[in-house]
C-alpha atoms as a PDB file:
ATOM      1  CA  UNK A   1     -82.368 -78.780  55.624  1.00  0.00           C
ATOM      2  CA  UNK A   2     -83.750 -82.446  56.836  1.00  0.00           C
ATOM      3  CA  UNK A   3     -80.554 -84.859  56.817  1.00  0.00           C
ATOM      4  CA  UNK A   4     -80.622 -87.420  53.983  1.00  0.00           C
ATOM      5  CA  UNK A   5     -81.951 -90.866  55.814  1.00  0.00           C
ATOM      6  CA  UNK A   6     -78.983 -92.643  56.778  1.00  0.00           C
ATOM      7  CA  UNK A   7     -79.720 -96.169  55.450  1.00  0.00           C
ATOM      8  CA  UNK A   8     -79.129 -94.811  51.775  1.00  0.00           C
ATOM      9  CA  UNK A   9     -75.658 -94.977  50.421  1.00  0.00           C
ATOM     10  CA  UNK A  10     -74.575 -91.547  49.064  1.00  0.00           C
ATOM     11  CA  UNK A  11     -72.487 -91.973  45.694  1.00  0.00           C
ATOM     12  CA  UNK A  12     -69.709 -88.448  45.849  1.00  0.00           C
ATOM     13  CA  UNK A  13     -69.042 -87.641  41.928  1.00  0.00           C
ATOM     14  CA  UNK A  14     -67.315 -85.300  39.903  1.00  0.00           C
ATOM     15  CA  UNK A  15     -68.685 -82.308  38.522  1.00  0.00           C
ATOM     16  CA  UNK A  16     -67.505 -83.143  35.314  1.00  0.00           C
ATOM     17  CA  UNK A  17     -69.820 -86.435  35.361  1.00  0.00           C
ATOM     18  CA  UNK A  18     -73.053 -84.441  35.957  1.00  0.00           C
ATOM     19  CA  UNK A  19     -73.849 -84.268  32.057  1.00  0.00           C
ATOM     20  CA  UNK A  20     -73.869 -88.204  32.307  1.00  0.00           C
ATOM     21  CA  UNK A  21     -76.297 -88.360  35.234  1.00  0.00           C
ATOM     22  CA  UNK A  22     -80.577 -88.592  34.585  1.00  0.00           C
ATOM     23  CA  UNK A  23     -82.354 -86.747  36.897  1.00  0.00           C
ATOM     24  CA  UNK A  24     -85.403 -87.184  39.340  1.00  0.00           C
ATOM     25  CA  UNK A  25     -88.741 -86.124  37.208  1.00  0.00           C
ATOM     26  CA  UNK A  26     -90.514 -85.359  40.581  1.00  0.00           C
ATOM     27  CA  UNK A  27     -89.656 -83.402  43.234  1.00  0.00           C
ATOM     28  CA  UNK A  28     -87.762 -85.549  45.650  1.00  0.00           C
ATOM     29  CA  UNK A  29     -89.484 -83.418  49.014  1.00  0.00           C
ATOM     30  CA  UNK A  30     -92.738 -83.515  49.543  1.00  0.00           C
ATOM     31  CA  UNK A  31     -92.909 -80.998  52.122  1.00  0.00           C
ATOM     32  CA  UNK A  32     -94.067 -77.152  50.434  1.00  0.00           C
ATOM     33  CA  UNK A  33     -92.105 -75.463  53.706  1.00  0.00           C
ATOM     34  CA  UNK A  34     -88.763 -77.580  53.046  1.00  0.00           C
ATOM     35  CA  UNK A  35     -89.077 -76.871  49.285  1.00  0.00           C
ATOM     36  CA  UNK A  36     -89.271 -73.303  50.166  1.00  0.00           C
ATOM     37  CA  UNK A  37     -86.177 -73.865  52.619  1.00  0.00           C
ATOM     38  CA  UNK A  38     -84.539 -75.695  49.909  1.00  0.00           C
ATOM     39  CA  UNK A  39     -84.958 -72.707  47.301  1.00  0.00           C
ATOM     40  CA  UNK A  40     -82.952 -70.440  49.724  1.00  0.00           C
ATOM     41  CA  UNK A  41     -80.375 -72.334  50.533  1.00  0.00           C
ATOM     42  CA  UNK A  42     -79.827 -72.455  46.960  1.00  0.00           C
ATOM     43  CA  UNK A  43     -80.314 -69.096  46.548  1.00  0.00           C
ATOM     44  CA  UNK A  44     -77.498 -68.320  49.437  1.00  0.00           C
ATOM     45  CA  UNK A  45     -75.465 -70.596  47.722  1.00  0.00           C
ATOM     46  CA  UNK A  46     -75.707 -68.923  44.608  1.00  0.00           C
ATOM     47  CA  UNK A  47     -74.696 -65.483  45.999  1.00  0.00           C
ATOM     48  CA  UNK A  48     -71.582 -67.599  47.559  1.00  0.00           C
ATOM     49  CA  UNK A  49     -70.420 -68.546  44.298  1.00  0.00           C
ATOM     50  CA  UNK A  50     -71.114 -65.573  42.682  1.00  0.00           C
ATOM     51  CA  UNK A  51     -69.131 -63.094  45.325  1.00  0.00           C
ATOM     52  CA  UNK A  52     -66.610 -65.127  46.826  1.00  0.00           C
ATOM     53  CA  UNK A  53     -66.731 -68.587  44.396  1.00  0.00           C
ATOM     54  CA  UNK A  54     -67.581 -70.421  47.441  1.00  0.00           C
ATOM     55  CA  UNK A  55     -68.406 -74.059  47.318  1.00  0.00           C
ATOM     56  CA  UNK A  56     -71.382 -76.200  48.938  1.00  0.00           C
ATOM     57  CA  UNK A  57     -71.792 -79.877  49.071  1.00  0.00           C
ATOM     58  CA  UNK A  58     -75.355 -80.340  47.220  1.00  0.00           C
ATOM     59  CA  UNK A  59     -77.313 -83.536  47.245  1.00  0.00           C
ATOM     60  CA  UNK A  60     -79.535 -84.939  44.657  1.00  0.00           C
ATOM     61  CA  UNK A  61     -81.440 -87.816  43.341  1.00  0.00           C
ATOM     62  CA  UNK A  62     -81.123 -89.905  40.219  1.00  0.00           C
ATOM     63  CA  UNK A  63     -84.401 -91.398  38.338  1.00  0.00           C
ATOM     64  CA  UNK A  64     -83.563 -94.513  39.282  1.00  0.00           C
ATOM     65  CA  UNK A  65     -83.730 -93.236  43.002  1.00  0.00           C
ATOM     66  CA  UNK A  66     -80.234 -92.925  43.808  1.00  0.00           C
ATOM     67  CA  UNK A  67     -78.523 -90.359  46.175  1.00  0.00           C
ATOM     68  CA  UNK A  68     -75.603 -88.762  44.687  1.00  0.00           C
ATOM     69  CA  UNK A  69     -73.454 -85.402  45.929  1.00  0.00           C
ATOM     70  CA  UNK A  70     -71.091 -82.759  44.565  1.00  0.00           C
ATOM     71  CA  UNK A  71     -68.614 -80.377  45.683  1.00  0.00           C
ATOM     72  CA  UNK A  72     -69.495 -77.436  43.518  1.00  0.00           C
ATOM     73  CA  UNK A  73     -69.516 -73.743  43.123  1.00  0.00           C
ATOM     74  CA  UNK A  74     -73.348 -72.917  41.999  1.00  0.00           C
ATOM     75  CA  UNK A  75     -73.694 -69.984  39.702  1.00  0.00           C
ATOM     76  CA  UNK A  76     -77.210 -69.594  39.110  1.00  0.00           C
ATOM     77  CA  UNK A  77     -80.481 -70.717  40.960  1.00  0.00           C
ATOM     78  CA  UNK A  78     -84.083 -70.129  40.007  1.00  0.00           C
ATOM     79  CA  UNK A  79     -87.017 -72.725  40.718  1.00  0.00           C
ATOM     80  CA  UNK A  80     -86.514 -74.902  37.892  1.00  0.00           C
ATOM     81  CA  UNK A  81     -83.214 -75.280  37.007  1.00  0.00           C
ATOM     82  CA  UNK A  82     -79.280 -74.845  39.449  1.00  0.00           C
ATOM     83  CA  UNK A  83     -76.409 -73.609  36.993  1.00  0.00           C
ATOM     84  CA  UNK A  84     -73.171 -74.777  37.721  1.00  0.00           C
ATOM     85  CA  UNK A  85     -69.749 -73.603  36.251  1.00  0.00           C
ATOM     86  CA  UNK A  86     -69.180 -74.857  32.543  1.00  0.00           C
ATOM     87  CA  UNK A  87     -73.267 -74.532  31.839  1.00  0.00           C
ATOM     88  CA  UNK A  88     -74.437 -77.575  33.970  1.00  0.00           C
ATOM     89  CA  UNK A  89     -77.745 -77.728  34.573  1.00  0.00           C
ATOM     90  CA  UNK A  90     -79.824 -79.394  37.156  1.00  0.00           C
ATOM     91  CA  UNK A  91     -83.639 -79.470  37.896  1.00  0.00           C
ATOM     92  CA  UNK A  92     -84.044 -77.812  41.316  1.00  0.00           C
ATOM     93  CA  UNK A  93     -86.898 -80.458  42.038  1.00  0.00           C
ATOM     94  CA  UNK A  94     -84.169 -83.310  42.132  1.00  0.00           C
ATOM     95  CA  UNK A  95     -81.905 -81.638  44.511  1.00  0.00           C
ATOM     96  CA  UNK A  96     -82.548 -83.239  48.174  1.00  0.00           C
ATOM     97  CA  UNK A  97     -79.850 -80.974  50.264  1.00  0.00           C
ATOM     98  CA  UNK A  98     -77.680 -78.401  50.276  1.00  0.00           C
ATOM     99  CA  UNK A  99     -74.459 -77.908  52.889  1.00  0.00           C
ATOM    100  CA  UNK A 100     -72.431 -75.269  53.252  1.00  0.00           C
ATOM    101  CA  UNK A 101     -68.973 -76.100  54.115  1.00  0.00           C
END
């Protein structure tokens, strides 16, 4: 996926802080063929947690427009919500990148 713009500051967090974080209520790429890239990377990542409880570093945006990441294991992904261990949800439409480590 595109790299995250450099001059933004990317905040690493917990997964266990997610249920404290507001996310972005539009979807933070514009472009329809890197929102479709996006979706499978997720998906990949999903079958990586799922068989071998793999981990990817995901990046996403707050609603007050800032980056954040986390080091997680992603259990589900569908186009509107990412389910993360412990039933952690996050709207796919806030989610800016995806690495795989």
């Amino acid at each position: 996926m595109e790299k995250i713009q450099q001059q933004q500051e990317v905040t690493l967090i917990e997964k266990e802080a997610l249920s404290t974080i507001l996310f972005s209520k539009t979807d933070v790429i514009e472009d329809p063929v890197k929102r479709r890239l996006r979706q499978i990377y997720l998906e990949k990542a999903e079958r990586l947690g799922n068989a071998y409880h793999g981990k990817v570093k995901m990046t996403f945006m707050t609603e007050g427009g800032k980056l954040m990441m986390v080091h997680t294991t992603i259990w589900s992904a569908d186009h509107q919500y990412i389910t993360l261990k412990g039933g952690i949800h996050i709207p796919t439409i806030s989610i800016v990148e995806v690495e795989f480590s």
